[in-house]
N, C-alpha and C. Protein backbone atom coordinates (compact mmCIF):
# COMPACT_ATOMS: atom_id res chain seq x y z
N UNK A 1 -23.03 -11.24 -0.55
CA UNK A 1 -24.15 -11.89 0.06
C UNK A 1 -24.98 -12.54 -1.04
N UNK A 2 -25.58 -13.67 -0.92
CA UNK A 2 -26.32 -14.33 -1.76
C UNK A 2 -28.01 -14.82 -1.56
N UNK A 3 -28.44 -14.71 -2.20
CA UNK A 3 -29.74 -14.84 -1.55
C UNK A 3 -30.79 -15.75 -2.90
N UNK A 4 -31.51 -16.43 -2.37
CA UNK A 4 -32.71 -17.27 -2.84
C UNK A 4 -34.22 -17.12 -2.27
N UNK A 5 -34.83 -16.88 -3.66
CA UNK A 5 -36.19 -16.70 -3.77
C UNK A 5 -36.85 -18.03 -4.54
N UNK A 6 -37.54 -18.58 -3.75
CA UNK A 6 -38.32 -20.02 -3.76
C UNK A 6 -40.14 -19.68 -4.25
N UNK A 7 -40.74 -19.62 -5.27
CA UNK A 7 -41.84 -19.78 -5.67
C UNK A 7 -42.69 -20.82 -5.52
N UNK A 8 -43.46 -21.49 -5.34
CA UNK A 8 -44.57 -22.61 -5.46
C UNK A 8 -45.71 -21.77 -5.92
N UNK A 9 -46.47 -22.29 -7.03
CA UNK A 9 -47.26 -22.27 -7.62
C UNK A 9 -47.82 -23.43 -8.53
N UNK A 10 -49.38 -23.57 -8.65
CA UNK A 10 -49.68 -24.51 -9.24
C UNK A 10 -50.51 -24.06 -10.52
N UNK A 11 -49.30 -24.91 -11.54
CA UNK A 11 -49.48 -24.58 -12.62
C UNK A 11 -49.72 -25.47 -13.80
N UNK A 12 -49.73 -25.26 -15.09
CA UNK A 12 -49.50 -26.17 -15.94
C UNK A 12 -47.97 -25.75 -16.26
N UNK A 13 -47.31 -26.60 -17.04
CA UNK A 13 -45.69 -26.64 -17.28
C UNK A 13 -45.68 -25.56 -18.11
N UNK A 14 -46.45 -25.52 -19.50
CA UNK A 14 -46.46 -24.06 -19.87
C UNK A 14 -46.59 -22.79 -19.13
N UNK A 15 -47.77 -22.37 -18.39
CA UNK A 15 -47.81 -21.28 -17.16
C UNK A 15 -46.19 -21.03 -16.74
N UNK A 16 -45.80 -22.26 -15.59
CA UNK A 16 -44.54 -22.30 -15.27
C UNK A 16 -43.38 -21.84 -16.40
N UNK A 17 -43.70 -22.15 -17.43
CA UNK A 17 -41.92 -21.79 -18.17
C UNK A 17 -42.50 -20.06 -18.49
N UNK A 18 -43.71 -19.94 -18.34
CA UNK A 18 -44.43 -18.52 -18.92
C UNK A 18 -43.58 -17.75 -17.58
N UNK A 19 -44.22 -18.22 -16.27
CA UNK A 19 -43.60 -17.06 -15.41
C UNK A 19 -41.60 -17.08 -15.09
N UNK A 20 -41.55 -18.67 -15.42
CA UNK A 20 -39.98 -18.35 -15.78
C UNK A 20 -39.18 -17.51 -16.49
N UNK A 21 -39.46 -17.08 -17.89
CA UNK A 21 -39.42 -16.47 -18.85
C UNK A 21 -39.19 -14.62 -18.18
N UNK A 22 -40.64 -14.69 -17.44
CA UNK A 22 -40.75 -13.46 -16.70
C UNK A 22 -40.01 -12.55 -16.05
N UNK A 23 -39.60 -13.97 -14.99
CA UNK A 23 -38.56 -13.35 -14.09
C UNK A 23 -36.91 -13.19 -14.82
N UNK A 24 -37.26 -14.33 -15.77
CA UNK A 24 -35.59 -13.88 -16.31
C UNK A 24 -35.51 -12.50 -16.82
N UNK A 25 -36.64 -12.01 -17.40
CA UNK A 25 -36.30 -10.50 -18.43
C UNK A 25 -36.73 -9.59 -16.97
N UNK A 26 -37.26 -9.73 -15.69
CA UNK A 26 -36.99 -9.42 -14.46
C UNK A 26 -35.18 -8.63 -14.00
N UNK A 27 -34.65 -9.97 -14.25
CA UNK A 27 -33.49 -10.09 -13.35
C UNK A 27 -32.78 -9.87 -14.51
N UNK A 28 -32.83 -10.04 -15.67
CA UNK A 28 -31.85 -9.45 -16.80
C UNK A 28 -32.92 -8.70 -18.24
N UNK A 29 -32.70 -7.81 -18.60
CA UNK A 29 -33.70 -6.84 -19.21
C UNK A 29 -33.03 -6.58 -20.24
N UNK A 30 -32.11 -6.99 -20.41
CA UNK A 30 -31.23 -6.50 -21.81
C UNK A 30 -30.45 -7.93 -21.57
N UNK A 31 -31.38 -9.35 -22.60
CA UNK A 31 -30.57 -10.35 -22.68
C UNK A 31 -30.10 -10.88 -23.74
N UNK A 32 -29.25 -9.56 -24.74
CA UNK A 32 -28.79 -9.49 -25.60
C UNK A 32 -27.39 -8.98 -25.33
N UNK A 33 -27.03 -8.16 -23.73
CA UNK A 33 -26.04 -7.64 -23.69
C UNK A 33 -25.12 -8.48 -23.61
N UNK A 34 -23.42 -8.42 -23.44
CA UNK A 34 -22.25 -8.73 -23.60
C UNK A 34 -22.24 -9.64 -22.40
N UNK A 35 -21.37 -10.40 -22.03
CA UNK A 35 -21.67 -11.16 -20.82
C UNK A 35 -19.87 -10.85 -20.33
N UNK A 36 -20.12 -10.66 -19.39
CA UNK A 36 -21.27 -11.41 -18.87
C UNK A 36 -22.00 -10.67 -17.79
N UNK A 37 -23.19 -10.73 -17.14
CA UNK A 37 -24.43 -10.14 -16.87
C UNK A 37 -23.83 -9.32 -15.62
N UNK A 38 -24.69 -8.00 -15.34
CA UNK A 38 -23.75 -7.12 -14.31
C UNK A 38 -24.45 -7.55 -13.33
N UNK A 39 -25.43 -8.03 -13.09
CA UNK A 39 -26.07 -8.97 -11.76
C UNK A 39 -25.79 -10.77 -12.08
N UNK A 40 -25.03 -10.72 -11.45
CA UNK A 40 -25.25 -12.91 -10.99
C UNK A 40 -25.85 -13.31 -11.06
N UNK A 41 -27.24 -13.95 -11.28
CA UNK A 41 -28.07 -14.46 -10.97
C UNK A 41 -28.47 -16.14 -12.09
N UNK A 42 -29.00 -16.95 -11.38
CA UNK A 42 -29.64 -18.26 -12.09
C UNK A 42 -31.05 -18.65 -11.62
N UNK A 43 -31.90 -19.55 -12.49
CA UNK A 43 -33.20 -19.88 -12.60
C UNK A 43 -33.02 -21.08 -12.70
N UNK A 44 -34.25 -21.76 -11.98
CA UNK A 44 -34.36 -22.92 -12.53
C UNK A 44 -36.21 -23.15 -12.29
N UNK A 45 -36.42 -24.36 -13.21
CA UNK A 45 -37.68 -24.63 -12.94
C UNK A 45 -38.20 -26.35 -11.94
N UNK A 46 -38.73 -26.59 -11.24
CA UNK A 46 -38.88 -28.02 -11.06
C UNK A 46 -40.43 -28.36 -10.68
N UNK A 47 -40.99 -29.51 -10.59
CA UNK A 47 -42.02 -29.86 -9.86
C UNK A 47 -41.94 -29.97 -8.38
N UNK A 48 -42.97 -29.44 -8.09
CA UNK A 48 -43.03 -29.02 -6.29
C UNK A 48 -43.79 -30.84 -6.09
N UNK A 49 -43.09 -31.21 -4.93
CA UNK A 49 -43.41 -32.67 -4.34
C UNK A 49 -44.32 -32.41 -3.04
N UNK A 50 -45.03 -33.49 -2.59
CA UNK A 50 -44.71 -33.67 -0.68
C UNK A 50 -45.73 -32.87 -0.73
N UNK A 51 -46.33 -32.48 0.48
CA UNK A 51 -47.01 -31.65 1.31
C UNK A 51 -47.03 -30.27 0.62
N UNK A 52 -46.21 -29.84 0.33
CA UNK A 52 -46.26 -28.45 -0.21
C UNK A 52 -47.08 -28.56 -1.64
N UNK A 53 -47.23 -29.42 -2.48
CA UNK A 53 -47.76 -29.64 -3.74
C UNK A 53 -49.39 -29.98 -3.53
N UNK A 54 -49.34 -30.87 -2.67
CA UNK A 54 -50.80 -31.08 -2.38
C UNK A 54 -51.34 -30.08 -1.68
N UNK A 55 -50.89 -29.30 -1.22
CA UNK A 55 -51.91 -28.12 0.21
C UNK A 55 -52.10 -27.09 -1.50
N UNK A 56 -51.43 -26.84 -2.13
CA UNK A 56 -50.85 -25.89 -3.32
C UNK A 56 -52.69 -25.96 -3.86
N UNK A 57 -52.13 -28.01 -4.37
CA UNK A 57 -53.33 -28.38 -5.42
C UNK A 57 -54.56 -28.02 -4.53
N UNK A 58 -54.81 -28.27 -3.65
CA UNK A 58 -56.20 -28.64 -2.66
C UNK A 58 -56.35 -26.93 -2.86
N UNK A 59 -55.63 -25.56 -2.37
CA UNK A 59 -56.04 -24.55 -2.58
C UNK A 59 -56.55 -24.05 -4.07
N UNK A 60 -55.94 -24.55 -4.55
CA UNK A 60 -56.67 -24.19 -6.26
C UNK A 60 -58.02 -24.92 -6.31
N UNK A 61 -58.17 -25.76 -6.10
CA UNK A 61 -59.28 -26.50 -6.07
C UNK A 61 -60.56 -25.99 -4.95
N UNK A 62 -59.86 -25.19 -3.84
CA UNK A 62 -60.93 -24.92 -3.41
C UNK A 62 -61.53 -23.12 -3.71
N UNK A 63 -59.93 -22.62 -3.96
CA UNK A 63 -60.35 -21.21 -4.94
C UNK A 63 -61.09 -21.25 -6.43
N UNK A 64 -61.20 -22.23 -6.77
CA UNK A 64 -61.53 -22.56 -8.13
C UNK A 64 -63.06 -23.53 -8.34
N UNK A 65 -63.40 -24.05 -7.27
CA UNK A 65 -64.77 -24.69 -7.01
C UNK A 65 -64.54 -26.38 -7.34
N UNK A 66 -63.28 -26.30 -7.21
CA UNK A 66 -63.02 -28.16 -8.01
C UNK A 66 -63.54 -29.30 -6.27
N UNK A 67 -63.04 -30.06 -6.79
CA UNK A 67 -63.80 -31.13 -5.48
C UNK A 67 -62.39 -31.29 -4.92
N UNK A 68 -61.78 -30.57 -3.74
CA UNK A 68 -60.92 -30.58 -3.08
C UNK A 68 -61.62 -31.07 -1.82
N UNK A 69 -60.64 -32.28 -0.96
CA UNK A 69 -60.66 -32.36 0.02
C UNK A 69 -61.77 -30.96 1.06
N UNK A 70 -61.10 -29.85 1.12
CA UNK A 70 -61.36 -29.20 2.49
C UNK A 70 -63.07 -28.15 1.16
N UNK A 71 -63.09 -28.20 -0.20
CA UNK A 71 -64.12 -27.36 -0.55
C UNK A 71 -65.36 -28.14 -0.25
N UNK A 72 -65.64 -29.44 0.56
CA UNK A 72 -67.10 -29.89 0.82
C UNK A 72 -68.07 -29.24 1.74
């Protein structure tokens, strides 16, 4: 069985490769061992587009006091 876990978060690109980093020593904790890895698993990083990026930004902005659309 295979399965995918989808994150959105709004970040700076550093933050992002920070919590990338994370989950890799997450999902592999010894990434020095022999390969190849006794769990399967791959990462990737991208920019979130569309509707999902803007509702993302507008919530930071209104958790954060910035001039978002819905914080007036």
């Amino acid at each position: 069985m295979r399965w995918e876990l989808r994150v959105e978060m709004y970040a700076t690109p550093e933050q992002a490769r920070d919590v990338e980093e994370r989950v890799q020593r997450l999902l592999c904790p010894d990434p020095d061992h022999r390969p190849p890895c006794p769990i399967p698993w791959s990462i990737g990083l991208s920019e979130a587009e569309g509707d999902v990026a803007a509702d993302l930004e507008e919530q930071y902005l209104i958790e954060h006091g910035g001039n978002g659309a819905a914080a007036s």
